[in-house]
N, C-alpha and C. Protein backbone atom coordinates (compact mmCIF):
# COMPACT_ATOMS: atom_id res chain seq x y z
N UNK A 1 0.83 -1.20 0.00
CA UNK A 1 0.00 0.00 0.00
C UNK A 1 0.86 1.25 0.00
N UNK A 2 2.02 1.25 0.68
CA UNK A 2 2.90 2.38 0.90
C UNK A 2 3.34 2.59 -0.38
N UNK A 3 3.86 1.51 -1.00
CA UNK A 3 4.61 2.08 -2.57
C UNK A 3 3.72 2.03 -3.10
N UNK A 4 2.41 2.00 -3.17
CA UNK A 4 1.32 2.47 -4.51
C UNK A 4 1.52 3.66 -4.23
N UNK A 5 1.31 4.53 -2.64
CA UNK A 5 1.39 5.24 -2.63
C UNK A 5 2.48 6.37 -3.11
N UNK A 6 3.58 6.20 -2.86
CA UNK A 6 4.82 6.63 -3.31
C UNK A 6 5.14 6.56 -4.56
N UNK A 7 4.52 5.53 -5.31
CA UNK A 7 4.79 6.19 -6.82
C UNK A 7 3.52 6.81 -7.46
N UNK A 8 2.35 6.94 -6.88
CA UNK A 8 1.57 7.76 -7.27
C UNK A 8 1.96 9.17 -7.15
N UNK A 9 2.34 9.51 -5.83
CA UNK A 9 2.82 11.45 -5.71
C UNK A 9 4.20 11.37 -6.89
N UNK A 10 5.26 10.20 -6.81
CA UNK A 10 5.92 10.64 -7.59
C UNK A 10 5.43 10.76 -9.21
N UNK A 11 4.46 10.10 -9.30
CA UNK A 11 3.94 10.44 -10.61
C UNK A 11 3.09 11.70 -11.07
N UNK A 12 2.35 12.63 -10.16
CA UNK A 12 1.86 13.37 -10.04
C UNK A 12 3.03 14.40 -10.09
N UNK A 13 3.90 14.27 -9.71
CA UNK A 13 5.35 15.21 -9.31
C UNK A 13 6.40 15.62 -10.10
N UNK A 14 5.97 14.18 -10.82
CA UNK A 14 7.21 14.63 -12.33
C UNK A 14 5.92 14.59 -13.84
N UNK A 15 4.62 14.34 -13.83
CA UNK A 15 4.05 14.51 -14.63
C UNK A 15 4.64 15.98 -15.21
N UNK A 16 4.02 15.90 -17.06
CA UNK A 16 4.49 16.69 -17.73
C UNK A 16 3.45 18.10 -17.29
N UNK A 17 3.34 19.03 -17.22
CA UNK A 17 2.82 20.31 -16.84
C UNK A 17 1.93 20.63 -18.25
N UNK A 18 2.47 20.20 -19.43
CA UNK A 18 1.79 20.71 -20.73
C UNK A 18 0.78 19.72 -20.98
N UNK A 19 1.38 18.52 -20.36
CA UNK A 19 -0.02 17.45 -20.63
C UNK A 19 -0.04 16.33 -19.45
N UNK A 20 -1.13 17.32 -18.36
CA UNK A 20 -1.39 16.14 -17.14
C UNK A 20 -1.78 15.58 -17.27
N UNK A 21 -1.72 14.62 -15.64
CA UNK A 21 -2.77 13.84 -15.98
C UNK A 21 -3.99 13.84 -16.15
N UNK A 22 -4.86 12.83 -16.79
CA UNK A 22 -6.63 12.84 -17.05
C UNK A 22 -7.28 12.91 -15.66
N UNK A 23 -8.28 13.93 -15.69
CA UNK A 23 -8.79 13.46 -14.05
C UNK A 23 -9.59 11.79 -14.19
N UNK A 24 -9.76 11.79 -15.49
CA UNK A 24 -10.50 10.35 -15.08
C UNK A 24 -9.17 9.08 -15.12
N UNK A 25 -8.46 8.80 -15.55
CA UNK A 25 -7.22 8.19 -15.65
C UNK A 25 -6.29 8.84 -13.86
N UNK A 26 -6.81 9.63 -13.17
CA UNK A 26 -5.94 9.53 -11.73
C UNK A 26 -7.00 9.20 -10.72
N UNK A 27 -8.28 9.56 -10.70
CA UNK A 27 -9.55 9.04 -10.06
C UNK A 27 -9.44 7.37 -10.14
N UNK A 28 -8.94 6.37 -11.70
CA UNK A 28 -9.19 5.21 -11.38
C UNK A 28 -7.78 4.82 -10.86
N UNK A 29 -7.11 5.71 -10.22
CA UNK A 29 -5.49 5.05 -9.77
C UNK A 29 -6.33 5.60 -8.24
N UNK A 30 -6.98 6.42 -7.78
CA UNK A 30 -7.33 6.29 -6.24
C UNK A 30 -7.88 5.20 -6.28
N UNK A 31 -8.98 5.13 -7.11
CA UNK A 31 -10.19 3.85 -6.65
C UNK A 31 -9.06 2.43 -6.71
N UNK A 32 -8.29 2.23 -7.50
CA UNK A 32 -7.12 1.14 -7.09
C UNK A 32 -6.51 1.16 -5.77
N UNK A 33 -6.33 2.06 -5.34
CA UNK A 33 -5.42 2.60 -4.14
C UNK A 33 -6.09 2.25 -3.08
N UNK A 34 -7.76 3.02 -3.02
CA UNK A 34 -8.55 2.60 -1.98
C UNK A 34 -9.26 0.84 -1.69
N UNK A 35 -9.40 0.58 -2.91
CA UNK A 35 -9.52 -1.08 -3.00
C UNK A 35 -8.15 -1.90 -2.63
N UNK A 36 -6.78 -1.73 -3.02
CA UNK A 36 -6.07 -2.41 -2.22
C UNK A 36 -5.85 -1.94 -0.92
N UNK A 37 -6.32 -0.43 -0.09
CA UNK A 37 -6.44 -0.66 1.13
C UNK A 37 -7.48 -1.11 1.79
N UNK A 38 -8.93 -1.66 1.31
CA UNK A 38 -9.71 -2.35 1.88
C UNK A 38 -9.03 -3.97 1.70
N UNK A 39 -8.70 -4.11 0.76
CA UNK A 39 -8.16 -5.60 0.77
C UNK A 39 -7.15 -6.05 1.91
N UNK A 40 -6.14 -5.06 2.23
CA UNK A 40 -5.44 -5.19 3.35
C UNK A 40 -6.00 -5.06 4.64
N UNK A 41 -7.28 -4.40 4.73
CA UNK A 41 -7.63 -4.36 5.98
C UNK A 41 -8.56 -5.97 6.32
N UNK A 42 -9.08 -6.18 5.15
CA UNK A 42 -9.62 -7.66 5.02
C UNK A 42 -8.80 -8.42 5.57
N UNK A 43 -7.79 -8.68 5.43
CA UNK A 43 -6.95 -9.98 5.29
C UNK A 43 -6.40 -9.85 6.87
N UNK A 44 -6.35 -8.40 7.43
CA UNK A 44 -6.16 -8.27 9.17
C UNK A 44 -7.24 -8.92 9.43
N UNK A 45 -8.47 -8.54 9.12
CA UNK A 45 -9.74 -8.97 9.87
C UNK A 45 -9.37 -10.83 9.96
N UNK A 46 -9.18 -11.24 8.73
CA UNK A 46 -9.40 -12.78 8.69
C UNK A 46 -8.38 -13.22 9.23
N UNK A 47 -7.07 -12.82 9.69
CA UNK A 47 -6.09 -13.50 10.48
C UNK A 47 -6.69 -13.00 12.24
N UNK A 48 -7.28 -12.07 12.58
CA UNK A 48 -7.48 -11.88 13.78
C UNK A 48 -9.16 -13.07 13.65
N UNK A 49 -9.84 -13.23 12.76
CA UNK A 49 -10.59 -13.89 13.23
C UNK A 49 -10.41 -15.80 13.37
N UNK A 50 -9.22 -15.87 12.15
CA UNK A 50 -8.48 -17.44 12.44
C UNK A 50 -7.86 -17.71 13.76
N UNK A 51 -7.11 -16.44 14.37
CA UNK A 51 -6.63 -16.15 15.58
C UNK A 51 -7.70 -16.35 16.83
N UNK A 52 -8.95 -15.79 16.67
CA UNK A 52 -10.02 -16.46 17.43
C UNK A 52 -10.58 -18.00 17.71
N UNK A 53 -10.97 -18.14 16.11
CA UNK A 53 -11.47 -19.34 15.66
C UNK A 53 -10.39 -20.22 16.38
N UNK A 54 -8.73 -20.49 16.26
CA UNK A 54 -8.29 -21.21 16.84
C UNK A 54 -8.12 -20.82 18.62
N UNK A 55 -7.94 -20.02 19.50
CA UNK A 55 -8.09 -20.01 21.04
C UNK A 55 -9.57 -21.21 21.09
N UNK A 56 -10.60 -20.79 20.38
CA UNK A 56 -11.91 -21.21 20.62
C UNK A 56 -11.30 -22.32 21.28
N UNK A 57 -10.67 -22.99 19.69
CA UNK A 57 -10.81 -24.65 19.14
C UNK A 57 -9.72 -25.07 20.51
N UNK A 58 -8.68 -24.42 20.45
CA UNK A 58 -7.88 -25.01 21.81
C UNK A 58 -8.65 -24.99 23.33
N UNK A 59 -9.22 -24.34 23.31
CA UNK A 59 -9.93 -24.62 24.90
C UNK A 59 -11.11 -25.57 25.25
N UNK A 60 -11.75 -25.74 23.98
CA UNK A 60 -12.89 -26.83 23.58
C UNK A 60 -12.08 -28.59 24.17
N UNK A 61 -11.03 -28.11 23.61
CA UNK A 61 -10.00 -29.57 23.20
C UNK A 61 -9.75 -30.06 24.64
N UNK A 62 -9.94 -29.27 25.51
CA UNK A 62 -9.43 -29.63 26.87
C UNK A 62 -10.69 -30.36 27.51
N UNK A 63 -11.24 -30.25 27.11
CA UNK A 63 -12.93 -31.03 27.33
C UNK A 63 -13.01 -31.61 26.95
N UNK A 64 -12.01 -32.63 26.11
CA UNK A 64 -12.06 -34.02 25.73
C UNK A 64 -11.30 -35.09 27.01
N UNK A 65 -10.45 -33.88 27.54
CA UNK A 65 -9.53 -35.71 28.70
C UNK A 65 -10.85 -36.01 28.99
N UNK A 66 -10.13 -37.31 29.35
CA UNK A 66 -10.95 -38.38 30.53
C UNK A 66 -12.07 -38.69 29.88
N UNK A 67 -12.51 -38.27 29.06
CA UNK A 67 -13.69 -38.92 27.24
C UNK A 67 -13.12 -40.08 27.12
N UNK A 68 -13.68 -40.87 25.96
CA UNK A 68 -13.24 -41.69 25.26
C UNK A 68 -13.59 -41.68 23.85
N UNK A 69 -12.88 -41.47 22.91
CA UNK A 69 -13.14 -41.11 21.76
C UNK A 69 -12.97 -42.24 20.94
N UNK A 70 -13.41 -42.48 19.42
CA UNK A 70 -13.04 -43.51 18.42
C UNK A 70 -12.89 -41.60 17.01
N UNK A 71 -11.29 -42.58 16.52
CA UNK A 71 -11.02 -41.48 15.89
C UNK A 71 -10.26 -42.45 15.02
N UNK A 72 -10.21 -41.51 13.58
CA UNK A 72 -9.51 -42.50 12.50
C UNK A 72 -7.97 -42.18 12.64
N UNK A 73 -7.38 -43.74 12.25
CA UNK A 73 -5.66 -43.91 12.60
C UNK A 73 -5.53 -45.00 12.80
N UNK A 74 -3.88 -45.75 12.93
CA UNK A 74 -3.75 -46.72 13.17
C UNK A 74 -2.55 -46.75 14.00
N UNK A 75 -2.85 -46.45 15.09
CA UNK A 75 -1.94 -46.39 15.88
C UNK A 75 -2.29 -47.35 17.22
N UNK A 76 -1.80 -47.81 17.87
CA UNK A 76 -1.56 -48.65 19.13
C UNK A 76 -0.51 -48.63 19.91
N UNK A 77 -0.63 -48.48 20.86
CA UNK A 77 0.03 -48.54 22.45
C UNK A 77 0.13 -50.18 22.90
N UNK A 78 1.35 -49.62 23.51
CA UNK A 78 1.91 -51.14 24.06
C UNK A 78 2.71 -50.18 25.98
N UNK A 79 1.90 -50.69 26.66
CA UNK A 79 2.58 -50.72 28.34
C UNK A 79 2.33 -51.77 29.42
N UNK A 80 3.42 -51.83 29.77
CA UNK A 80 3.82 -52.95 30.48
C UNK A 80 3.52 -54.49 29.71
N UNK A 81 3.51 -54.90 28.18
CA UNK A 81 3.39 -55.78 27.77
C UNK A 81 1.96 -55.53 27.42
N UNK A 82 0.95 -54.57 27.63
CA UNK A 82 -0.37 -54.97 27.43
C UNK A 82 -0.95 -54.04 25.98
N UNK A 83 -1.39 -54.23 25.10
CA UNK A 83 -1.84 -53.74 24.31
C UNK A 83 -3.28 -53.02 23.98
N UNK A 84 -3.58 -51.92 23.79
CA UNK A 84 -4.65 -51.68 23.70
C UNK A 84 -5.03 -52.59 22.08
N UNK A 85 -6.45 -52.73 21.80
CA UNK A 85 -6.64 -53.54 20.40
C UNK A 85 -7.05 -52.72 19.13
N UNK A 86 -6.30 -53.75 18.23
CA UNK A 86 -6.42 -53.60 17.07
C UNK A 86 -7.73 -53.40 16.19
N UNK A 87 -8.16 -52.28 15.80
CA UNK A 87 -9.68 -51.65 15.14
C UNK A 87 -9.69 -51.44 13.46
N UNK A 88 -10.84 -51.94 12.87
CA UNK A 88 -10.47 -52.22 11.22
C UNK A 88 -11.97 -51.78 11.00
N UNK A 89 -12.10 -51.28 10.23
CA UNK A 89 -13.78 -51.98 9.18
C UNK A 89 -13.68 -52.48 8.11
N UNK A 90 -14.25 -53.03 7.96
CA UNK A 90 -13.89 -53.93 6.53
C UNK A 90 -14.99 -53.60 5.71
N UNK A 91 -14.69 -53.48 4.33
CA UNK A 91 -16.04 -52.98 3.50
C UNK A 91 -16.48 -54.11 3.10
N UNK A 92 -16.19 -55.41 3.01
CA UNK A 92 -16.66 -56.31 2.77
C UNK A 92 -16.02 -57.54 2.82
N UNK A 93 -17.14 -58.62 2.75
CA UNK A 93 -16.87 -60.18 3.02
C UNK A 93 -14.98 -60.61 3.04
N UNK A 94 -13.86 -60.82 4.04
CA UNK A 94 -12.74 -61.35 3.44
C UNK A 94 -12.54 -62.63 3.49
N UNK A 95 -11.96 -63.25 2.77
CA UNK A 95 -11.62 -64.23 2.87
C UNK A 95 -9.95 -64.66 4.19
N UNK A 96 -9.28 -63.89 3.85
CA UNK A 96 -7.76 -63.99 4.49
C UNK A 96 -7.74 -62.27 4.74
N UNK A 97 -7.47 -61.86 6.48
CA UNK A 97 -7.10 -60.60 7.02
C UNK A 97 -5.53 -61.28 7.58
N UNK A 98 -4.85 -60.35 6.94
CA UNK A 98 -3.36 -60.20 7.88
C UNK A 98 -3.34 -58.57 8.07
N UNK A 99 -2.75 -58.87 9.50
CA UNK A 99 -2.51 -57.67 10.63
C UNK A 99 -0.85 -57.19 10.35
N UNK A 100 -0.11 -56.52 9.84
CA UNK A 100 1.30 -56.02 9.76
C UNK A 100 1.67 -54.62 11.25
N UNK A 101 2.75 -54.82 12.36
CA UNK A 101 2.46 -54.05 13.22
C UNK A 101 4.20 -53.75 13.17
N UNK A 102 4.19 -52.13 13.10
CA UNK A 102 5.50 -52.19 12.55
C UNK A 102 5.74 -51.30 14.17
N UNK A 103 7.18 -51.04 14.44
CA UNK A 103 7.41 -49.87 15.45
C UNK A 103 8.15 -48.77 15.12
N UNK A 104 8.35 -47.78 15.94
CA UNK A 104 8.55 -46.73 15.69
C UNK A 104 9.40 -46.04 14.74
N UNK A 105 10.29 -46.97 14.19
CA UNK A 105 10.99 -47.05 13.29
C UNK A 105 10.93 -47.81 11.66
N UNK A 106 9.47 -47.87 11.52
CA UNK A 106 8.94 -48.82 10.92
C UNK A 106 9.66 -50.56 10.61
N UNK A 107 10.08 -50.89 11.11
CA UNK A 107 10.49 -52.32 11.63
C UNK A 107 9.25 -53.08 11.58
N UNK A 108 9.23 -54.24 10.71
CA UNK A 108 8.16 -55.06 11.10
C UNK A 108 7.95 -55.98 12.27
N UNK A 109 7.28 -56.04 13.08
CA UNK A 109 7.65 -56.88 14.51
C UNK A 109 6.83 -57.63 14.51
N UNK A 110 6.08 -57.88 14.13
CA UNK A 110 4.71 -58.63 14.18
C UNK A 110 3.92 -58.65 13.36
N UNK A 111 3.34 -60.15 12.55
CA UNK A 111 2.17 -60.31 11.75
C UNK A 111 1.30 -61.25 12.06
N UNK A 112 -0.06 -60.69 12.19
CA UNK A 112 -1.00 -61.46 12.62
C UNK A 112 -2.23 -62.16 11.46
N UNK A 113 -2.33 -63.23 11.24
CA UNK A 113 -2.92 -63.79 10.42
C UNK A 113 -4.60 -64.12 11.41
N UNK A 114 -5.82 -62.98 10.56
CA UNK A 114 -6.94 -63.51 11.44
C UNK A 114 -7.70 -64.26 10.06
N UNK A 115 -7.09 -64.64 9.38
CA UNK A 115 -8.44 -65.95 8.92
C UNK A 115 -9.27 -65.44 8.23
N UNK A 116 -10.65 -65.54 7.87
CA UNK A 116 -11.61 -64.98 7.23
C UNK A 116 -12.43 -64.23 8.20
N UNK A 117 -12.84 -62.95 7.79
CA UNK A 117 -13.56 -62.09 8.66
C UNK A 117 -14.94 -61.49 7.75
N UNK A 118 -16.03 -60.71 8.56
CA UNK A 118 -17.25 -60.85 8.23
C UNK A 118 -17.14 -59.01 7.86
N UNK A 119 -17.71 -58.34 7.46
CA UNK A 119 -17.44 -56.75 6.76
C UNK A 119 -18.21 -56.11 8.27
N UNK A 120 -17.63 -55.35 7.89
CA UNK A 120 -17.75 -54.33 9.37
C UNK A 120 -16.87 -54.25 10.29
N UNK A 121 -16.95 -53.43 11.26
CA UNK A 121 -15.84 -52.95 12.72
C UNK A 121 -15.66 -54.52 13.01
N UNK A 122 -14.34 -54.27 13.49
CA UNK A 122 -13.04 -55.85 13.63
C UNK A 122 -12.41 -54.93 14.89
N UNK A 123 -12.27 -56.31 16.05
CA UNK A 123 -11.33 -55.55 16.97
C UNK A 123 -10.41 -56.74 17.64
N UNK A 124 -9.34 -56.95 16.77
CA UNK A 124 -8.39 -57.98 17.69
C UNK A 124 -7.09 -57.69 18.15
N UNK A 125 -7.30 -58.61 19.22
CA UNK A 125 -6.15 -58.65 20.01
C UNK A 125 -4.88 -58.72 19.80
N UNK A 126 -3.79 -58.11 20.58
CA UNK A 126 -2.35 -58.39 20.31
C UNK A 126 -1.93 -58.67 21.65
N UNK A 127 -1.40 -59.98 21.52
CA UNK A 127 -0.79 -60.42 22.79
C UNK A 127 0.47 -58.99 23.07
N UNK A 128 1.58 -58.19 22.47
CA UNK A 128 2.29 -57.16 23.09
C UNK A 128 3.66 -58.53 22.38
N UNK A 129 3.81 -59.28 21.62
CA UNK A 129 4.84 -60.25 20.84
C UNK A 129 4.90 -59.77 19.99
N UNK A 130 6.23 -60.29 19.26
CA UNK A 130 7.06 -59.87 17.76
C UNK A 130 6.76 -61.65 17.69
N UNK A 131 7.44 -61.81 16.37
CA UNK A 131 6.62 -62.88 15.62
C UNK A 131 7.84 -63.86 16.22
N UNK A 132 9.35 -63.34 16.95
CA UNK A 132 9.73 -64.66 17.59
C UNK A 132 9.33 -64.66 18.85
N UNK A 133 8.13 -64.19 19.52
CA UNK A 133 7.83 -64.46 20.93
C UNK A 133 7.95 -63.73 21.92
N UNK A 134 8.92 -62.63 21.59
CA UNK A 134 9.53 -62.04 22.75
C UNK A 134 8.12 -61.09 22.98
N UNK A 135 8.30 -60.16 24.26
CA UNK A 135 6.93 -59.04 24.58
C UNK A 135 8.46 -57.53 23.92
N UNK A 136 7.63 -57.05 23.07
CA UNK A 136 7.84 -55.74 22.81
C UNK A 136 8.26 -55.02 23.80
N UNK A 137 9.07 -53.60 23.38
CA UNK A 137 9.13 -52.58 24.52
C UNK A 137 8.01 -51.89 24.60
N UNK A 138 7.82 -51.33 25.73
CA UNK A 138 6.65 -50.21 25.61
C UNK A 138 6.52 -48.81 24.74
N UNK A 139 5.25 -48.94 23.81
CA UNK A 139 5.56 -47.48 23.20
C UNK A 139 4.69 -47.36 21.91
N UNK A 140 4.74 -46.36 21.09
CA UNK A 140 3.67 -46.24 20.40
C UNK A 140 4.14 -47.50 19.04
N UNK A 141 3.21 -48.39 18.53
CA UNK A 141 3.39 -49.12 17.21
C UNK A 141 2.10 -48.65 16.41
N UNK A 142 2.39 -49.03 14.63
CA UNK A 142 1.40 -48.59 13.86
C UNK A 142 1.30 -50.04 13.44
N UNK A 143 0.15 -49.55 12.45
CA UNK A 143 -0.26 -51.64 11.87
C UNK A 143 -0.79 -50.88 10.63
N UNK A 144 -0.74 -51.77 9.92
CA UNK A 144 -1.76 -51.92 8.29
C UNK A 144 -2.27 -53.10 8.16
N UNK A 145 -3.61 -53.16 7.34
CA UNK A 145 -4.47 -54.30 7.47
C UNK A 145 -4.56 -54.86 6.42
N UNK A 146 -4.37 -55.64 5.36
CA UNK A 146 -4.06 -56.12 4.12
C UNK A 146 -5.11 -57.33 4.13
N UNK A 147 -6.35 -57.47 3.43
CA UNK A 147 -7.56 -58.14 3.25
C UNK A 147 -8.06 -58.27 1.41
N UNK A 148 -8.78 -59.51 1.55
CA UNK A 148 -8.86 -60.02 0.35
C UNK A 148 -9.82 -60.94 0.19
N UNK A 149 -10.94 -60.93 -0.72
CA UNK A 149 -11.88 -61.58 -0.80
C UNK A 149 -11.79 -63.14 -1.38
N UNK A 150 -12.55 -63.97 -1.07
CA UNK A 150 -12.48 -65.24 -1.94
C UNK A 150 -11.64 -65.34 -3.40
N UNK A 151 -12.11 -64.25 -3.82
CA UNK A 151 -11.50 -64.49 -5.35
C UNK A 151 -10.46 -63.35 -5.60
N UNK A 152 -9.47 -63.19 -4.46
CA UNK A 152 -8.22 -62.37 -4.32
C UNK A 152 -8.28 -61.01 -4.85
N UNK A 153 -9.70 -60.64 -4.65
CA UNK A 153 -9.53 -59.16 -4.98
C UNK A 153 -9.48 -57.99 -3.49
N UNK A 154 -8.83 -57.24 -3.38
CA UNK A 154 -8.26 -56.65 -2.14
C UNK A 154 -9.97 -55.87 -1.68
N UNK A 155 -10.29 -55.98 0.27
CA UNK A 155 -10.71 -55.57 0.50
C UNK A 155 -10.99 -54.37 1.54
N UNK A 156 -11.33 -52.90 1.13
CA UNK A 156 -10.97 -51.82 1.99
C UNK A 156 -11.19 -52.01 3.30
N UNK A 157 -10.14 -51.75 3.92
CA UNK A 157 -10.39 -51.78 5.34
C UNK A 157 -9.37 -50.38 5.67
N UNK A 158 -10.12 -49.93 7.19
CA UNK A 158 -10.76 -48.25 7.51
C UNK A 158 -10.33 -48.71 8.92
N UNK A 159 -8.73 -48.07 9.03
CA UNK A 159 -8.18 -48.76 10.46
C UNK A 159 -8.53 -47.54 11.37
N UNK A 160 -9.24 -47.55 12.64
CA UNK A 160 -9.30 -46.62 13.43
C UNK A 160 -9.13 -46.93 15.26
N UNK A 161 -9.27 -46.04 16.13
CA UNK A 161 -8.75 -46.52 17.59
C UNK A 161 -9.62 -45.99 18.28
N UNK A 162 -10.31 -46.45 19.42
CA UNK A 162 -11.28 -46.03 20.38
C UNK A 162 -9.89 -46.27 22.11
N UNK A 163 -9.78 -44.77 22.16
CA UNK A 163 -9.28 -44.68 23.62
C UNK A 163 -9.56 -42.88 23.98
N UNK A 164 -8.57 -43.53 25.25
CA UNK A 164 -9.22 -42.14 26.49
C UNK A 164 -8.31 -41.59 26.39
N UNK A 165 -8.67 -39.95 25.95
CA UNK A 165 -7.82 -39.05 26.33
C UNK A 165 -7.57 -38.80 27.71
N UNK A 166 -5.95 -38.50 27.68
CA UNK A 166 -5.06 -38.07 28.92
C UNK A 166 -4.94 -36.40 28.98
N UNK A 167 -4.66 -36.23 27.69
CA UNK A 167 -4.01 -34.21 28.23
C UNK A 167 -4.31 -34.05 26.45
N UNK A 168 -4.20 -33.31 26.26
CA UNK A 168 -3.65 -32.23 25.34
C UNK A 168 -2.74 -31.51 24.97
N UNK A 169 -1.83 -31.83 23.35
CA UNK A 169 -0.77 -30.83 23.12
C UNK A 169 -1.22 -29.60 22.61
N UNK A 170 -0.13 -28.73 22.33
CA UNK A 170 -0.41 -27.60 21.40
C UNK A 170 0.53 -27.59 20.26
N UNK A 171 0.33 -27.47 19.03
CA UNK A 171 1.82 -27.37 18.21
C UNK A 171 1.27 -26.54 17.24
N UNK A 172 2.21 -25.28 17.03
CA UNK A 172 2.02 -24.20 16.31
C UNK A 172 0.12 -23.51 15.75
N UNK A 173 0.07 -23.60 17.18
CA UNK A 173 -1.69 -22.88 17.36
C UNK A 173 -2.78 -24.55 17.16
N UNK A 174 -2.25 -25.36 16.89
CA UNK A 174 -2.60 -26.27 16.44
C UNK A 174 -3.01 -27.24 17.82
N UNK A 175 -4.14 -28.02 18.65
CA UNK A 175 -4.60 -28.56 19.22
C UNK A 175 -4.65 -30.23 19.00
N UNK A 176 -3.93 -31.18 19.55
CA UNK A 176 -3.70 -32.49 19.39
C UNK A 176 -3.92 -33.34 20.75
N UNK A 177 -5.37 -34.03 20.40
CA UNK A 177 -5.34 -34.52 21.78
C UNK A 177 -4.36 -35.95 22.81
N UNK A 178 -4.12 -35.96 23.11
CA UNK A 178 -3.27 -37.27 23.91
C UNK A 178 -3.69 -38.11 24.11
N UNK A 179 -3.36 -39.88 23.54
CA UNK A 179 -4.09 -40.84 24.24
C UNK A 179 -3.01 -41.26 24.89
N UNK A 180 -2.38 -41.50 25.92
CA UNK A 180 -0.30 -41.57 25.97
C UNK A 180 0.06 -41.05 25.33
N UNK A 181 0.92 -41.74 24.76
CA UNK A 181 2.18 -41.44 23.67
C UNK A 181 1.08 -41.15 22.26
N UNK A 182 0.05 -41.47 22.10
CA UNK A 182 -0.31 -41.28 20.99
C UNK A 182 -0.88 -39.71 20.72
N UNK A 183 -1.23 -38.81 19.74
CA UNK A 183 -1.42 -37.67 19.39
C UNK A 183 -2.56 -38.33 18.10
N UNK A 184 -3.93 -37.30 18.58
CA UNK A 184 -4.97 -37.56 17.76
C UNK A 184 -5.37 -36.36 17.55
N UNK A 185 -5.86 -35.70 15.99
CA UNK A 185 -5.83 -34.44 15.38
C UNK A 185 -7.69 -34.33 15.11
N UNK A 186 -8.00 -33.17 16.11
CA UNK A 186 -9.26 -32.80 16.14
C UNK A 186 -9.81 -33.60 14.65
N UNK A 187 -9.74 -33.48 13.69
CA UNK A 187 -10.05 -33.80 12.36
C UNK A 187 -10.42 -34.94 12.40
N UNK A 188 -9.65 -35.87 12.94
CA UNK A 188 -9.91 -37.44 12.46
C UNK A 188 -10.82 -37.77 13.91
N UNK A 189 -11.68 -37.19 14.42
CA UNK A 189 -12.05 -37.53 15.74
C UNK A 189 -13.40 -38.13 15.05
N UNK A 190 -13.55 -39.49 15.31
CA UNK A 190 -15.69 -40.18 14.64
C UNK A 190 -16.29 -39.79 15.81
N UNK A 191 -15.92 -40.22 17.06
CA UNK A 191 -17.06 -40.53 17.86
C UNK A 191 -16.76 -39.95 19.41
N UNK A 192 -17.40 -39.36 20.12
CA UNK A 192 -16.90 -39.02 21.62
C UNK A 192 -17.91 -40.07 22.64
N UNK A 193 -17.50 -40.24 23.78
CA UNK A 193 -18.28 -41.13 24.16
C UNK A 193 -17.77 -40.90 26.16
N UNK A 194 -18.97 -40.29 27.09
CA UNK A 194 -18.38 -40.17 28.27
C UNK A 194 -18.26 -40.99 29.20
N UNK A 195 -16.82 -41.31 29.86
CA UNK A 195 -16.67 -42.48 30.81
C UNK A 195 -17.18 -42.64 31.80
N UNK A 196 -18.06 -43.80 32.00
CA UNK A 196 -18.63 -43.83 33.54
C UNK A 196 -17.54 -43.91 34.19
N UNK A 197 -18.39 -42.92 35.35
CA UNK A 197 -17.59 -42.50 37.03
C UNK A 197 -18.18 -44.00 37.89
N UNK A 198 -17.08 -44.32 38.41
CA UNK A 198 -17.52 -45.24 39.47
C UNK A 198 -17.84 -44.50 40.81
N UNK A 199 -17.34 -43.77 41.10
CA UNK A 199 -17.58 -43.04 42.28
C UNK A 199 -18.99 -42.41 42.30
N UNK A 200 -19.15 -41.72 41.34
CA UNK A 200 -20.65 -41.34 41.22
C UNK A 200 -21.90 -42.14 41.26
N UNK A 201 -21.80 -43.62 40.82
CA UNK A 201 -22.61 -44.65 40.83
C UNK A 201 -22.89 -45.27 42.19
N UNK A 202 -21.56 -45.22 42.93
CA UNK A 202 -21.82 -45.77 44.08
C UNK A 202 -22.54 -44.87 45.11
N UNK A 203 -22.32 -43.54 45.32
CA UNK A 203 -22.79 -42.45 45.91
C UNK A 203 -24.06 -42.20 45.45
N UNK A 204 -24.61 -42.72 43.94
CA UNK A 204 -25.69 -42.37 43.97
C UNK A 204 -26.24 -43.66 44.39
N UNK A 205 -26.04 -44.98 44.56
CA UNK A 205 -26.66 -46.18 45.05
C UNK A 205 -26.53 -46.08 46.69
């Protein structure tokens, strides 16, 4: 906005004296002038109101601990040997599901062969083993689900995780909720779901 401005006076300044400018040819250099300063004042408005829009979204986010959410991902936790489980949908009939569970380094550690499965939400178990036996360290692992119908044509499967948020990060204005070690992005959140209080049940019995 400043150098429109600045070469407009200088153009006005060294214009020729025998032949100025048109008033209608410097009238449409204001109306330029004044439209790119509404445009700049626009673009303040919409960063102070993204600037809102996100405080909102971060303080909302804190009202998820202690929830239990199902959110899309394929991520799994492993502590003290115990695994939270493995979540799939399957779009249809498979014949042969193998489970691939790699760690943090994508390393394959484990493959689980479940057999033929029926279409819809799948939730199996992982004993917390690599495929020679040993129990894993504790810590975040990912999996992919590789499925296939009777007549070997591949079937979609929609890996996602149902657990309880712990805390909440922040990363660059950005809100990520905590399941442990895991980080789940407002976006991929399906389902919220609130944990019964035991304490409250008994006090009210």
């Amino acid at each position: 906005k400043e150098d429109f401005l600045k070469l407009l006076v200088e153009q006005l300044k060294n214009q020729d004296p025998l032949n100025p400018m048109e008033s209608t040819e410097f009238t449409a250099q204001l109306a330029q002038f004044s439209s790119l300063e509404q445009l700049t004042n626009m673009n303040k408005n919409l960063d102070y109101l993204r600037l809102y829009q996100a405080s909102i979204n971060n303080a909302q986010a804190v009202n998820f601990i202690g929830k239990t959410v199902k959110a899309s991902g394929n991520s799994i936790s492993v502590k003290d040997g115990t695994s939270n489980p493995i979540q799939f949908d399957l779009a249809g009939d498979a014949a042969a599901v193998n489970i691939h569970i790699y760690d943090a380094s994508d390393n394959l550690v484990k493959t689980i062969n479940c057999g033929s499965l029926s279409d819809g939400e799948q939730s199996i178990g992982w004993d917390g083993t690599n495929d020679d036996g040993e129990t894993v360290s504790d810590g975040t692992f990912t999996f992919e689900v590789s499925a296939t119908d009777a007549g070997g044509e591949t079937v979609k499967a929609s890996t996602y995780m149902t657990v309880e948020v712990t805390g909440v990060t922040f990363k660059e204005g950005t809100a990520y909720l905590l399941a442990g070690d895991i980080e789940i992005s407002m976006s991929d959140i399906l389902e919220v779901t609130e944990n019964d209080d035991p304490e409250s049940e008994d006090s009210s019995a």
